[in-house]
C-alpha atoms as a PDB file:
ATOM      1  CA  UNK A   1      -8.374   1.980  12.798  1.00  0.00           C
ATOM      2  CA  UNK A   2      -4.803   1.712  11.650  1.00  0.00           C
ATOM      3  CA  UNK A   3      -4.700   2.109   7.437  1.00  0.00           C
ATOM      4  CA  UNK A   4      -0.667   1.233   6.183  1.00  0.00           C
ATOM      5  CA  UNK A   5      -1.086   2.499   2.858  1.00  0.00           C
ATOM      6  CA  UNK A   6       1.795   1.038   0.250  1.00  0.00           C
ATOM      7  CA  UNK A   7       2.909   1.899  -3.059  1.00  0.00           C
ATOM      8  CA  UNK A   8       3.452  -1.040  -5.227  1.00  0.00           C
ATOM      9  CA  UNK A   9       7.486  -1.427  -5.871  1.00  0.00           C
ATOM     10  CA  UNK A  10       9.667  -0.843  -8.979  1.00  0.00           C
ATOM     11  CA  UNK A  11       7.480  -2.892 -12.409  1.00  0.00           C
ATOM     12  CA  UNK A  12       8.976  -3.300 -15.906  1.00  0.00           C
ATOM     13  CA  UNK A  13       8.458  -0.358 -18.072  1.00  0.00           C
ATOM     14  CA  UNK A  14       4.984  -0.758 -20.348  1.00  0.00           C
ATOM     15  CA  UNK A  15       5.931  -1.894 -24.051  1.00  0.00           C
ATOM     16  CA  UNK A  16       3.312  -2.865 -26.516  1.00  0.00           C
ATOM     17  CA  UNK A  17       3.079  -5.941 -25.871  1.00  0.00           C
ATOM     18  CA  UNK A  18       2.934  -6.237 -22.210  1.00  0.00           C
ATOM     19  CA  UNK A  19       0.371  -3.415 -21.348  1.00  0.00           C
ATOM     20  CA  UNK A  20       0.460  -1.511 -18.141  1.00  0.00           C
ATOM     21  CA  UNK A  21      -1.977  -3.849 -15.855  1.00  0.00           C
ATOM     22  CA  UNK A  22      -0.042  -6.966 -16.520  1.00  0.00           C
ATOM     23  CA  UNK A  23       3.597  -5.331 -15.743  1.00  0.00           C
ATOM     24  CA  UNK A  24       5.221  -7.154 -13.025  1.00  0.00           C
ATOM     25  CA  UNK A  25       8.006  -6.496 -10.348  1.00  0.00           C
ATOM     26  CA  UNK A  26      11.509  -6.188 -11.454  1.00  0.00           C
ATOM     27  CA  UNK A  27      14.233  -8.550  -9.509  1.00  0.00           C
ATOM     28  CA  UNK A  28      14.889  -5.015  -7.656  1.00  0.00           C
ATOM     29  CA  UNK A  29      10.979  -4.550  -7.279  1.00  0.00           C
ATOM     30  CA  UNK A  30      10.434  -7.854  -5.708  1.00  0.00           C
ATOM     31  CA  UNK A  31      13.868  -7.012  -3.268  1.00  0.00           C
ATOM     32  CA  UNK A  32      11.997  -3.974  -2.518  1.00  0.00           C
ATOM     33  CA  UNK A  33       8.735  -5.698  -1.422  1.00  0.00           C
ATOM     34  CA  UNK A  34      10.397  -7.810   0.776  1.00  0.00           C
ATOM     35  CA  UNK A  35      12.472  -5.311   2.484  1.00  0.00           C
ATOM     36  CA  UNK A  36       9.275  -2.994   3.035  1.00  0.00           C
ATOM     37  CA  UNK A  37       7.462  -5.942   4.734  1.00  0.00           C
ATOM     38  CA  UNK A  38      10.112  -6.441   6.700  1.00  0.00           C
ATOM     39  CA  UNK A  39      10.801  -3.327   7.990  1.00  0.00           C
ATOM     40  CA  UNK A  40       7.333  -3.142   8.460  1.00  0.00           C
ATOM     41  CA  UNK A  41       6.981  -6.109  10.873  1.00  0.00           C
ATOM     42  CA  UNK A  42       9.103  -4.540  13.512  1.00  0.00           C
ATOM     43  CA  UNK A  43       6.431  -1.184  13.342  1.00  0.00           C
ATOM     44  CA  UNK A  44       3.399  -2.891  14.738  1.00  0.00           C
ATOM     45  CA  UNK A  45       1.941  -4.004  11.156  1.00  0.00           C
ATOM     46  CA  UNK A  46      -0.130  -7.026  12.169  1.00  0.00           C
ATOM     47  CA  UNK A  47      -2.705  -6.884   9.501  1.00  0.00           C
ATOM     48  CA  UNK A  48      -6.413  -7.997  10.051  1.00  0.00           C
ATOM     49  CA  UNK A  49      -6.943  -7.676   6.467  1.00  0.00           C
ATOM     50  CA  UNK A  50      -4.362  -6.797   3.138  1.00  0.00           C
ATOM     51  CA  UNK A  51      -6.292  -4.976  -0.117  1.00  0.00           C
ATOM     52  CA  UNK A  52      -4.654  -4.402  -3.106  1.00  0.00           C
ATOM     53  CA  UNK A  53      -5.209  -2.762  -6.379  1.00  0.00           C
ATOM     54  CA  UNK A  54      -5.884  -5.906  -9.223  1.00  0.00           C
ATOM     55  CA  UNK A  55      -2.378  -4.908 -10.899  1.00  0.00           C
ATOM     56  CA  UNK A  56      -0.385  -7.584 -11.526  1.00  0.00           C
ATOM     57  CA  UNK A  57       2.532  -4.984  -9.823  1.00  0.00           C
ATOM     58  CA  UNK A  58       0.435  -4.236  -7.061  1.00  0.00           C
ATOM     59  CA  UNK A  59      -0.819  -7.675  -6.110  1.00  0.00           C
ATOM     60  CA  UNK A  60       3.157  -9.128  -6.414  1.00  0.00           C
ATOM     61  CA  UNK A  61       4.244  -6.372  -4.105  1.00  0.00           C
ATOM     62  CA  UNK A  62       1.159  -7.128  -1.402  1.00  0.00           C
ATOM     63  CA  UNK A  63       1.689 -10.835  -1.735  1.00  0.00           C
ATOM     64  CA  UNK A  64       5.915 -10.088  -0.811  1.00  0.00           C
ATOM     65  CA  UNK A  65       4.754  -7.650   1.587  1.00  0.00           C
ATOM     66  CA  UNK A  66       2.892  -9.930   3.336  1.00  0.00           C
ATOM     67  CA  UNK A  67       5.108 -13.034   3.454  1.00  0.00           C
ATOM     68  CA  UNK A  68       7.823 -10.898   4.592  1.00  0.00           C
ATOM     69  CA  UNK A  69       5.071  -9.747   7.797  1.00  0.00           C
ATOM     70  CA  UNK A  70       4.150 -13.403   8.213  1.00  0.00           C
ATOM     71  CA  UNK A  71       0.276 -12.087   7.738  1.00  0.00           C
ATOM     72  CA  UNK A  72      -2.301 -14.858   8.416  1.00  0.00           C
ATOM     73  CA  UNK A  73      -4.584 -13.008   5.740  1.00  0.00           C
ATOM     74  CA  UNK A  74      -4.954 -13.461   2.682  1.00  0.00           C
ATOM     75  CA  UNK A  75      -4.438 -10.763  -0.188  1.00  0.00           C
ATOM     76  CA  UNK A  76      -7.628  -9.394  -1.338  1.00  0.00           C
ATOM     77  CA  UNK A  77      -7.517  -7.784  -4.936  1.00  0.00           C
ATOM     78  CA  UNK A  78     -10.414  -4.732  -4.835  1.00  0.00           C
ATOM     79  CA  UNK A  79     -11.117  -3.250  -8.585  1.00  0.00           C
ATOM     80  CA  UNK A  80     -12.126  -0.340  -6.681  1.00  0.00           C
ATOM     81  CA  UNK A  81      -7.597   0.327  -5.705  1.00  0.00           C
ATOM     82  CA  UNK A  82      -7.011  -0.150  -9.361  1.00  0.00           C
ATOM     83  CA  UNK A  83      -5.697   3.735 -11.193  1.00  0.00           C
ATOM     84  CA  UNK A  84      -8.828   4.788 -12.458  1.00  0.00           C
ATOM     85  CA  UNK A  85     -11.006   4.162  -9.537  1.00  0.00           C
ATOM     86  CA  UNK A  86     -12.549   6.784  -7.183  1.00  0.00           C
ATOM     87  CA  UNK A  87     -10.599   6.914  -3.709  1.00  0.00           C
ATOM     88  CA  UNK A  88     -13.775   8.379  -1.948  1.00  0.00           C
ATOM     89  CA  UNK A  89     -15.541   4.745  -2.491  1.00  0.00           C
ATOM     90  CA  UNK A  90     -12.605   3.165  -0.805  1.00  0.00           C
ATOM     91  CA  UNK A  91     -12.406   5.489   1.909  1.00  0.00           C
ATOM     92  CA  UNK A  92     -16.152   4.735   2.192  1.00  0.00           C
ATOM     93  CA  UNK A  93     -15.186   0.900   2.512  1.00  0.00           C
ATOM     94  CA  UNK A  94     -12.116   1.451   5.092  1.00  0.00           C
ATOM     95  CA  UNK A  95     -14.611   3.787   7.123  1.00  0.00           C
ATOM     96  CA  UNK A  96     -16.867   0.779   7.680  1.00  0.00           C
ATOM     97  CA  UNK A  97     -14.280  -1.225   9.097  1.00  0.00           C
ATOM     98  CA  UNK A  98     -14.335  -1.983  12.943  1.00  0.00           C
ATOM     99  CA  UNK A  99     -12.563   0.567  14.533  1.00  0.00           C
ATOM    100  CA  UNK A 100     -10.036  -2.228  15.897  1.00  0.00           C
ATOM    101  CA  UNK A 101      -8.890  -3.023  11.913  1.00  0.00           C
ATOM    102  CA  UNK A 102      -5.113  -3.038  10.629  1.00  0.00           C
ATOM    103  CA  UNK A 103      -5.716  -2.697   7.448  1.00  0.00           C
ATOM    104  CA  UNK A 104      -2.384  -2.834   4.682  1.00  0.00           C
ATOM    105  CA  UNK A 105      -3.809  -1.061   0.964  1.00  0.00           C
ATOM    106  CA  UNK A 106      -1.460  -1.629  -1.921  1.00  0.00           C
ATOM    107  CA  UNK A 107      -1.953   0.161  -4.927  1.00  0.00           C
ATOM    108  CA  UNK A 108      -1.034   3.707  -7.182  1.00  0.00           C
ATOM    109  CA  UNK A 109      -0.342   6.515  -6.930  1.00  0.00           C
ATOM    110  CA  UNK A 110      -2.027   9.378  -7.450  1.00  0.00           C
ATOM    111  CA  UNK A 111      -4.940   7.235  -6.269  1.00  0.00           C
ATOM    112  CA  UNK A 112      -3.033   6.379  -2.834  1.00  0.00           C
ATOM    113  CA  UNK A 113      -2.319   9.893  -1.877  1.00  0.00           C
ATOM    114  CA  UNK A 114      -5.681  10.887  -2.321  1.00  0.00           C
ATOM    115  CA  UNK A 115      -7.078   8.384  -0.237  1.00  0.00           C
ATOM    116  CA  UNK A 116      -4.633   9.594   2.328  1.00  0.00           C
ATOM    117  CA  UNK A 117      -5.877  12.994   1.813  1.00  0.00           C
ATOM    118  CA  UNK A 118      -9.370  11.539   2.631  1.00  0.00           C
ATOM    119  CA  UNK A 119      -8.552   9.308   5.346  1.00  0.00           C
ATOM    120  CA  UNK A 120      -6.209  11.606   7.508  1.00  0.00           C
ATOM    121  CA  UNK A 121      -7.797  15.136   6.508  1.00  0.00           C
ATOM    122  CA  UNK A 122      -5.013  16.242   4.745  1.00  0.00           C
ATOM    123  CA  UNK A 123      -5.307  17.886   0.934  1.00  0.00           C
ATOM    124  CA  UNK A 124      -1.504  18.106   1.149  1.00  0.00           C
ATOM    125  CA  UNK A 125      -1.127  14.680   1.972  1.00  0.00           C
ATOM    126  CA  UNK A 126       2.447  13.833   0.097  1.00  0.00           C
ATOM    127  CA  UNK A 127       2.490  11.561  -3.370  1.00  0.00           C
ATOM    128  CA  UNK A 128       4.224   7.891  -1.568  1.00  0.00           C
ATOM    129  CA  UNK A 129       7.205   6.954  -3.156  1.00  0.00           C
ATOM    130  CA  UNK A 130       7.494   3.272  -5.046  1.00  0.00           C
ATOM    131  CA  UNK A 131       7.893   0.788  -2.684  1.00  0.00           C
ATOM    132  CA  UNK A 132       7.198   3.314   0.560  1.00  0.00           C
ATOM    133  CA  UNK A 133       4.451   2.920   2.917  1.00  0.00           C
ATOM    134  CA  UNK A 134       2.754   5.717   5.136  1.00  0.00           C
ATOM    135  CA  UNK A 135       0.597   4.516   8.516  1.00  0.00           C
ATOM    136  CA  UNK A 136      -2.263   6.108   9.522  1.00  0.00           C
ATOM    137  CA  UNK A 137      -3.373   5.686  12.742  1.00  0.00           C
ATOM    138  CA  UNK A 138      -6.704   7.128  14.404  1.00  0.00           C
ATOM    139  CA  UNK A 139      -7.342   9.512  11.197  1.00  0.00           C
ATOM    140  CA  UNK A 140      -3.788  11.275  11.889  1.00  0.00           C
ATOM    141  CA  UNK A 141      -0.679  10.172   9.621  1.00  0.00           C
ATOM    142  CA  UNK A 142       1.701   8.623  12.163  1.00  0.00           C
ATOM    143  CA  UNK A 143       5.089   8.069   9.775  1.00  0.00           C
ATOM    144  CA  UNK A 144       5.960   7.200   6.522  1.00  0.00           C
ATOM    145  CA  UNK A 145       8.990   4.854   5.732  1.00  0.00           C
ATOM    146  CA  UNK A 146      10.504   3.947   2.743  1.00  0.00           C
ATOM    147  CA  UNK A 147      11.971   0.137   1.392  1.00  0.00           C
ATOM    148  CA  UNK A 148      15.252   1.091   2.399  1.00  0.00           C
ATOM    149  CA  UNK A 149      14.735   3.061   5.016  1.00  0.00           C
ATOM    150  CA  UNK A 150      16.396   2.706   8.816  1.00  0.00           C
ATOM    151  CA  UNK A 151      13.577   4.080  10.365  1.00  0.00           C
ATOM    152  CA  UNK A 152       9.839   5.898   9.908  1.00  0.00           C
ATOM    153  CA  UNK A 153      10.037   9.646   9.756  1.00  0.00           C
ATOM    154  CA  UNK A 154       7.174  11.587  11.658  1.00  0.00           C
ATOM    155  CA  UNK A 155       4.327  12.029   9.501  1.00  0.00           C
END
């Protein structure tokens, strides 16, 4: 199984009256998105299913993500991606997956990075950067590549 785990892009700051689940993408947020999925198109990202955190910044980053791959799937909003939730019961979830699934997860950190941990083996798996992605193929982590990157570097 091949597990693309993102980091939603740049949100609004939090301000007491828009709370942090409802912030949303910034112009350069939603720039960011679209340059991720892009880049991400030409690195063998054909995604059999897209999960993402119920956010409203982590759902707007999937949903650019994945026009910018030209995914056939929809976005799936799990509670279980959102901050607060365990990353063992979504490991538990991506486990159970045919072993043939691409599978794109949008969400937080330090929720991401621990699933990372879980899913590749790694305690010192690295935090992901906003609007970075890191592929994990086959339990190993493959690369990581950031929105603006030119290229992956080596896991």
């Amino acid at each position: 199984m091949q597990v693309f785990l993102i980091r939603h892009a740049e949100a609004i700051d939090e301000t007491l009256a828009l709370r942090d689940p409802h912030r949303h993408l910034t112009a350069h947020g939603r720039d960011q998105a679209r340059a991720l999925g892009e880049r991400l198109r030409w690195h063998d990202c054909e995604p059999t299913r897209i999960l993402t955190s119920p956010l409203v910044r982590a759902v707007q980053t999937a949903e650019l993500v994945a026009a910018a791959l030209g995914a056939t799937v929809p976005v799936e909003v799990d509670v279980g991606l959102g901050p607060d939730a365990d990353p063992r019961d979504v490991a538990a979830v991506l486990r159970a997956l045919p072993a043939a699934a691409i599978v794109v997860v949008v969400g937080h950190e330090p929720s991401l990075s621990a699933l990372g941990s879980l899913i590749a083996g790694d305690a010192a798996f690295p935090a992901l950067a906003k609007a970075e992605a890191a592929r994990i193929d086959g339990g190993k982590l493959r690369w990581r590549f950031a929105w603006d990157g030119e290229a992956p570097t080596p896991g």
